[in-house]
Protein backbone atom coordinates (compact mmCIF):
# COMPACT_ATOMS: atom_id res chain seq x y z
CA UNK A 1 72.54 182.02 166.24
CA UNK A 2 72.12 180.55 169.57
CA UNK A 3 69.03 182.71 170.26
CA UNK A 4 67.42 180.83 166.76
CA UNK A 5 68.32 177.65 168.26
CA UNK A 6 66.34 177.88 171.70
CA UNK A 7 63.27 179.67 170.14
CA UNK A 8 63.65 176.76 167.66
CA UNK A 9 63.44 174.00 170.26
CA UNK A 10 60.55 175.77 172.36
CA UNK A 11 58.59 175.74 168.71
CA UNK A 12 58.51 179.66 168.90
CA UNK A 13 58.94 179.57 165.23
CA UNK A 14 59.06 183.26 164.52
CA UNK A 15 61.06 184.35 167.25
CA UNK A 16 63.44 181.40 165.24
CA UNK A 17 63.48 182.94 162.18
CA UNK A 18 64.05 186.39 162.85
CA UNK A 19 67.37 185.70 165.24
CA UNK A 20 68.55 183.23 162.48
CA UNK A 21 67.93 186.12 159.80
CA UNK A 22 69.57 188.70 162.17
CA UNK A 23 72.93 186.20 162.55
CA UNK A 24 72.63 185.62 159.23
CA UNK A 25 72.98 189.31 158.24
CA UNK A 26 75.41 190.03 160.54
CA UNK A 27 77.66 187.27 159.48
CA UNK A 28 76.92 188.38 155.53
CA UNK A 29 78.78 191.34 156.72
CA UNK A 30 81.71 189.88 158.08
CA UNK A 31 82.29 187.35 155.29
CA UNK A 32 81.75 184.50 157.22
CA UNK A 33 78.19 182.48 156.50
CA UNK A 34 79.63 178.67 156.56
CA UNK A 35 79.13 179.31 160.70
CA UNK A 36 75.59 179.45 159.91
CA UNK A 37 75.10 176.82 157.38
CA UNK A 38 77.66 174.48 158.58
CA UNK A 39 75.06 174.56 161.99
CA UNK A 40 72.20 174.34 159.97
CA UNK A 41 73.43 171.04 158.17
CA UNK A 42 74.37 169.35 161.18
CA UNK A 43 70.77 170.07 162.30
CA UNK A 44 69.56 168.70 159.16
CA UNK A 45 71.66 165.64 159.84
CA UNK A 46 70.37 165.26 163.37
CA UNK A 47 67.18 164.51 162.08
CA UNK A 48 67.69 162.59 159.52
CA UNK A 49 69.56 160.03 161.82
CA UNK A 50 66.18 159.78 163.19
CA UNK A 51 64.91 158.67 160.18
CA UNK A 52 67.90 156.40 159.07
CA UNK A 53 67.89 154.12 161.89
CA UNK A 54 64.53 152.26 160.96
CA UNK A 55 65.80 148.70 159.80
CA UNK A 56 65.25 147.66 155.94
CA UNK A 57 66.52 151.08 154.82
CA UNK A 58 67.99 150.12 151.48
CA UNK A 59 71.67 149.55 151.46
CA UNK A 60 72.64 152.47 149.03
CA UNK A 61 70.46 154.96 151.42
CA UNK A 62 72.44 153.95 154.13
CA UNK A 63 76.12 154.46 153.01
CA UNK A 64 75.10 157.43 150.89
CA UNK A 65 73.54 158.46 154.76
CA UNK A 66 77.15 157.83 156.43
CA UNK A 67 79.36 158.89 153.78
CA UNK A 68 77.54 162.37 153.61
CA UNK A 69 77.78 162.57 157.42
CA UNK A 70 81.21 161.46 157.54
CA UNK A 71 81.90 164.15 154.92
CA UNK A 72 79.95 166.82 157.17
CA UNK A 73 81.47 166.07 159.98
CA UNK A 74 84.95 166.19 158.70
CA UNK A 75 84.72 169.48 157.49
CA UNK A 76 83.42 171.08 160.36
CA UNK A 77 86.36 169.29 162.86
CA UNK A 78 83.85 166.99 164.30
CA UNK A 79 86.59 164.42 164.57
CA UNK A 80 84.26 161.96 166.81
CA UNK A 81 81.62 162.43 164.69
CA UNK A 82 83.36 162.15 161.66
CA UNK A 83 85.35 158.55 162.79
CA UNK A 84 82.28 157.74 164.08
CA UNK A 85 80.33 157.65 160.27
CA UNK A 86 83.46 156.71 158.61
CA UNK A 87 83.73 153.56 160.81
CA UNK A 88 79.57 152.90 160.16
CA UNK A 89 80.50 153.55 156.31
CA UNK A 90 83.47 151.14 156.32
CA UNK A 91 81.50 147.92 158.13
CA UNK A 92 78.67 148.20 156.00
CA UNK A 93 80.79 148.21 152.81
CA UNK A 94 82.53 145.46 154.44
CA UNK A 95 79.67 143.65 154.87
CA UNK A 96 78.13 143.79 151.68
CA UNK A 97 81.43 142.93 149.94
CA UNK A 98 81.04 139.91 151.96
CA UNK A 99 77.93 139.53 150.71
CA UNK A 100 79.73 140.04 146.72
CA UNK A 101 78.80 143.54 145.98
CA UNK A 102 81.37 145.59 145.02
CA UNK A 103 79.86 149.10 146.09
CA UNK A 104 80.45 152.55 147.51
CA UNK A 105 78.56 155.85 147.87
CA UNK A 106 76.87 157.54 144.87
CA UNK A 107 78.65 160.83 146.32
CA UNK A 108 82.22 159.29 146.99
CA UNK A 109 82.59 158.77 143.28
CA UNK A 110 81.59 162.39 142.59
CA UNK A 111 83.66 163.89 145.34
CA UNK A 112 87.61 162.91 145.09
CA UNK A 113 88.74 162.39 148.49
């Protein structure tokens, strides 16, 4: 997997693919693919921090944003990470109870925690 990762950030696209595909099979085989995908989806949420911290994102966008990290990084024992978007989470709920809305994540009410 770390071969897909440096052809991935030099752009060498292909060469990306086929070491991801080659990890990927060889972790099929061994029963263990949440490596892979739990990698892939802090990726994912890499970038879209980029695109979160623009100002005037809507309010649900936000928490549903930290809430989801939070959750990502909890399960993959990211503990800084995951304090980190729990504490985010908590102040902006804070803040808009302040401001009277009574609101959490769309995903924390389908996900018992």
């Amino acid at each position: 997997m770390l071969d897909s990762n440096v052809y991935d950030n030099e752009s060498k696209f292909d060469s990306a693919v086929y070491f991801a595909n080659s990890a990927l099979r060889y972790w099929k085989t061994q029963g263990d693919t949440f490596r892979i995908l739990s990698n892939k989806a802090e990726k994912i949420q890499k970038e879209s921090e980029k695109l979160n911290i623009k100002k005037g994102l809507p309010w649900q966008q936000l928490i549903d944003f930290y809430f989801l990290s939070y959750t990502l990084f909890e399960k993959t024992n990211n503990n800084s990470e995951a304090i980190k978007y729990k504490n985010l989470y908590s102040e902006k709920i804070d803040s808009l109870k302040k401001e009277g809305k009574d609101v959490t994540s769309g995903y924390a009410t389908r996900w018992k925690y």
